[in-house]
C-alpha atoms as a PDB file:
ATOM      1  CA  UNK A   1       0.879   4.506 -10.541  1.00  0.00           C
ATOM      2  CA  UNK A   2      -2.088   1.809 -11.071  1.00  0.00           C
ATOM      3  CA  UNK A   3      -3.348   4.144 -13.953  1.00  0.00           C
ATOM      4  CA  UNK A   4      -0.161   4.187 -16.384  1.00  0.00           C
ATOM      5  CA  UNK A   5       0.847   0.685 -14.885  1.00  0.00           C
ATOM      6  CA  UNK A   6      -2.961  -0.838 -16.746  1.00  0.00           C
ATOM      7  CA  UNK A   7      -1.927   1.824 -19.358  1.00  0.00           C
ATOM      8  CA  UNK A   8       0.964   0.473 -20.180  1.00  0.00           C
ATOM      9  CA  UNK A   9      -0.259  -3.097 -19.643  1.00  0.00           C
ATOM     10  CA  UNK A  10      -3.271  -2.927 -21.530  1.00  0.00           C
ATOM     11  CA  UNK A  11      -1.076  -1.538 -24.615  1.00  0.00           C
ATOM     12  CA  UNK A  12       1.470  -4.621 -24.076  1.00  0.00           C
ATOM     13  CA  UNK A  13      -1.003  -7.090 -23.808  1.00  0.00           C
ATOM     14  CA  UNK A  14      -4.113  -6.140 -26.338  1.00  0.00           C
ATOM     15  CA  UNK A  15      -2.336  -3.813 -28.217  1.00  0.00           C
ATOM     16  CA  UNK A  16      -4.541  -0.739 -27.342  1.00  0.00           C
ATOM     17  CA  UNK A  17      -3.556   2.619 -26.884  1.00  0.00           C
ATOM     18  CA  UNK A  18      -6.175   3.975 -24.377  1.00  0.00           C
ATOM     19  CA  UNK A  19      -6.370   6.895 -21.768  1.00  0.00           C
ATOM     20  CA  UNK A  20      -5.319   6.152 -18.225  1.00  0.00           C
ATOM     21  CA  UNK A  21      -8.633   6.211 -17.045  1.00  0.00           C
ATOM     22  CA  UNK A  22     -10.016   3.955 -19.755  1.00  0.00           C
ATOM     23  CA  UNK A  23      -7.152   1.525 -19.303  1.00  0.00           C
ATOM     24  CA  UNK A  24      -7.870   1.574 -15.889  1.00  0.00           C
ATOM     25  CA  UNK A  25     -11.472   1.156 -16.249  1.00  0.00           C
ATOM     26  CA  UNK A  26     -11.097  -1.684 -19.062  1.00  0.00           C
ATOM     27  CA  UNK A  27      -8.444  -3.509 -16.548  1.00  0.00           C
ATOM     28  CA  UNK A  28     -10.776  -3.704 -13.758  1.00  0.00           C
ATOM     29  CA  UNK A  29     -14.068  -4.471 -15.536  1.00  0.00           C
ATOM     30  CA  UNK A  30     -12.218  -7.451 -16.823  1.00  0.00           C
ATOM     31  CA  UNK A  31     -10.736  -8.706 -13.340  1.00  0.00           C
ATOM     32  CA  UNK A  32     -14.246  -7.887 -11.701  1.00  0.00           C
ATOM     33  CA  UNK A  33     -15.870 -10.222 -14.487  1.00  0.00           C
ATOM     34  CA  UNK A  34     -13.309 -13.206 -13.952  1.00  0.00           C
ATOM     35  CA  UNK A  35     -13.552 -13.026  -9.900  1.00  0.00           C
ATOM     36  CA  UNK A  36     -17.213 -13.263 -10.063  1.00  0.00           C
ATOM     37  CA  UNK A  37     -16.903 -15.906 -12.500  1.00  0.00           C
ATOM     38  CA  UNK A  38     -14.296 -17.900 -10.374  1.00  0.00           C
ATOM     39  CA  UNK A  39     -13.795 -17.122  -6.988  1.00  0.00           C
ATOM     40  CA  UNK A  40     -10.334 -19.113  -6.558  1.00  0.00           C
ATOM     41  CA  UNK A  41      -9.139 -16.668  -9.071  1.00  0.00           C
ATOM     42  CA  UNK A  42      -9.200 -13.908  -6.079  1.00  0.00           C
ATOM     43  CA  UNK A  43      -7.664 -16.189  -3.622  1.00  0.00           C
ATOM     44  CA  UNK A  44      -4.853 -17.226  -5.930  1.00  0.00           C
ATOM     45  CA  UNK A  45      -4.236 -13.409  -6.560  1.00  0.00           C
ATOM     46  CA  UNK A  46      -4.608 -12.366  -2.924  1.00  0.00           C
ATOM     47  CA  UNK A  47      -1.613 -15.421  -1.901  1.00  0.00           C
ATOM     48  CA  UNK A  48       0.851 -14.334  -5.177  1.00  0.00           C
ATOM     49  CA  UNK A  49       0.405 -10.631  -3.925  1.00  0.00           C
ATOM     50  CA  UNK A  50       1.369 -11.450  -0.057  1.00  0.00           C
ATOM     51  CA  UNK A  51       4.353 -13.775  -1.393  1.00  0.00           C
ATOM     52  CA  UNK A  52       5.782 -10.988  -3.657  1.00  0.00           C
ATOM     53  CA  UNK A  53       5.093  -8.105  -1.043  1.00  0.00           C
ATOM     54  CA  UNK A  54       7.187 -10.802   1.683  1.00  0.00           C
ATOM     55  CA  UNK A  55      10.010 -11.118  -0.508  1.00  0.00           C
ATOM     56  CA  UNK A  56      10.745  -7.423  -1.017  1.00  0.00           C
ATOM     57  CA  UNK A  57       8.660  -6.493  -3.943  1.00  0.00           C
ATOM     58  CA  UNK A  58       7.917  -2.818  -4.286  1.00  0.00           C
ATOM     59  CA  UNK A  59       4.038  -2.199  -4.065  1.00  0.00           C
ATOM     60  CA  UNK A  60       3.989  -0.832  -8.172  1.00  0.00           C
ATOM     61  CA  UNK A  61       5.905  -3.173  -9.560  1.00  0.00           C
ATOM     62  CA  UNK A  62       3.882  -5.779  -7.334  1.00  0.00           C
ATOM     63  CA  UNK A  63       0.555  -4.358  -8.469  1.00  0.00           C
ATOM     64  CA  UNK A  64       2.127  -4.459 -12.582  1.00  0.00           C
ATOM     65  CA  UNK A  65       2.577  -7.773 -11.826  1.00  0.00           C
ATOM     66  CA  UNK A  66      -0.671  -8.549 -10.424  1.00  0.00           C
ATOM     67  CA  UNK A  67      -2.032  -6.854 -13.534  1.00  0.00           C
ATOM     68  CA  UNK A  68       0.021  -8.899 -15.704  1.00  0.00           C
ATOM     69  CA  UNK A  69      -1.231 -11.990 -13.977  1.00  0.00           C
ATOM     70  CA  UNK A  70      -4.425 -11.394 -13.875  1.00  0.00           C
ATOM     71  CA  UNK A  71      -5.012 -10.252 -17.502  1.00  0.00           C
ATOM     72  CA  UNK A  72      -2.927 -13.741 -18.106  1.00  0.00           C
ATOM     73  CA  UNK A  73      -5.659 -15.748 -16.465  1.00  0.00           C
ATOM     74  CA  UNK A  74      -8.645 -13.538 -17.966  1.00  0.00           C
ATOM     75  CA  UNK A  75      -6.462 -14.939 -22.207  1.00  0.00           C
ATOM     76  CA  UNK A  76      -6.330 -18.523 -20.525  1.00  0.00           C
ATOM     77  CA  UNK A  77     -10.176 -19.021 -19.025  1.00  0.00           C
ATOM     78  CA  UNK A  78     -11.998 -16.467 -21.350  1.00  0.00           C
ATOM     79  CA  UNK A  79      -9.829 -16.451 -24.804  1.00  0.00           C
ATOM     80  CA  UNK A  80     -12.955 -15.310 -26.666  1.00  0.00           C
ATOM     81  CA  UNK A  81     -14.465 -13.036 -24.422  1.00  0.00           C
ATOM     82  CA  UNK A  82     -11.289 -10.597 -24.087  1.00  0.00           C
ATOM     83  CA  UNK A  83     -10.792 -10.451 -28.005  1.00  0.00           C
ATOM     84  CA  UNK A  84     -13.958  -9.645 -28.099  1.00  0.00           C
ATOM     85  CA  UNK A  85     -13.511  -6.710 -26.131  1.00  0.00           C
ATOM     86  CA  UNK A  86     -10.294  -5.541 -27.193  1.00  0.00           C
ATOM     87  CA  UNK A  87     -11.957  -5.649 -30.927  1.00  0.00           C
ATOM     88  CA  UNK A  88     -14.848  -3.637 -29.645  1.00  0.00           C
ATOM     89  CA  UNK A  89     -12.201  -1.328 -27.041  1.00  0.00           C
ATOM     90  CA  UNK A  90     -10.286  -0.924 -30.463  1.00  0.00           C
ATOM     91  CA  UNK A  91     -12.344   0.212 -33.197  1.00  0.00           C
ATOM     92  CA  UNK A  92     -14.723   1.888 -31.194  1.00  0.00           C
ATOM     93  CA  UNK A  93     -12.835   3.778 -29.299  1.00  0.00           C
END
């Protein structure tokens, strides 16, 4: 489900129609980059996960949502850096 979930996300979002794999693979190089970059990021995830799980949120549309959040925070810290790589993800794909 966490394959066609980034699939589907990462074709929302930045507009690129990849493989499940490489959707998956481009979602979580791009979380791994902004956790190491700010560690808050993880903790803020880790609490909005736990909330939505304790209210009664399935576990894939919790995790889409996660996605969804996460790729949010990536456009609002590091605008340039993700066009960047959705230009490269794009046309050299």
């Amino acid at each position: 489900m966490e394959n066609r979930s980034a699939q589907e996300l990462v074709m929302q979002r930045l507009g690129i129609r990849l493989s499940s794999e490489q959707s998956a693979e481009l979602y979580y190089g791009l979380c791994n980059f902004l956790v190491a970059k700010d560690a808050q990021a993880y903790i803020r995830i880790l609490k909005i996960k736990y909330d939505l799980l304790k209210e009664g949120v399935r576990l894939e549309k919790c995790e889409y949502l996660i996605m969804e959040i996460m790729l949010e925070m990536f456009q609002s810290q590091h605008p340039l850096i993700l066009t960047s790589v959705a230009y490269v993800v794009k046309y050299k794909s």
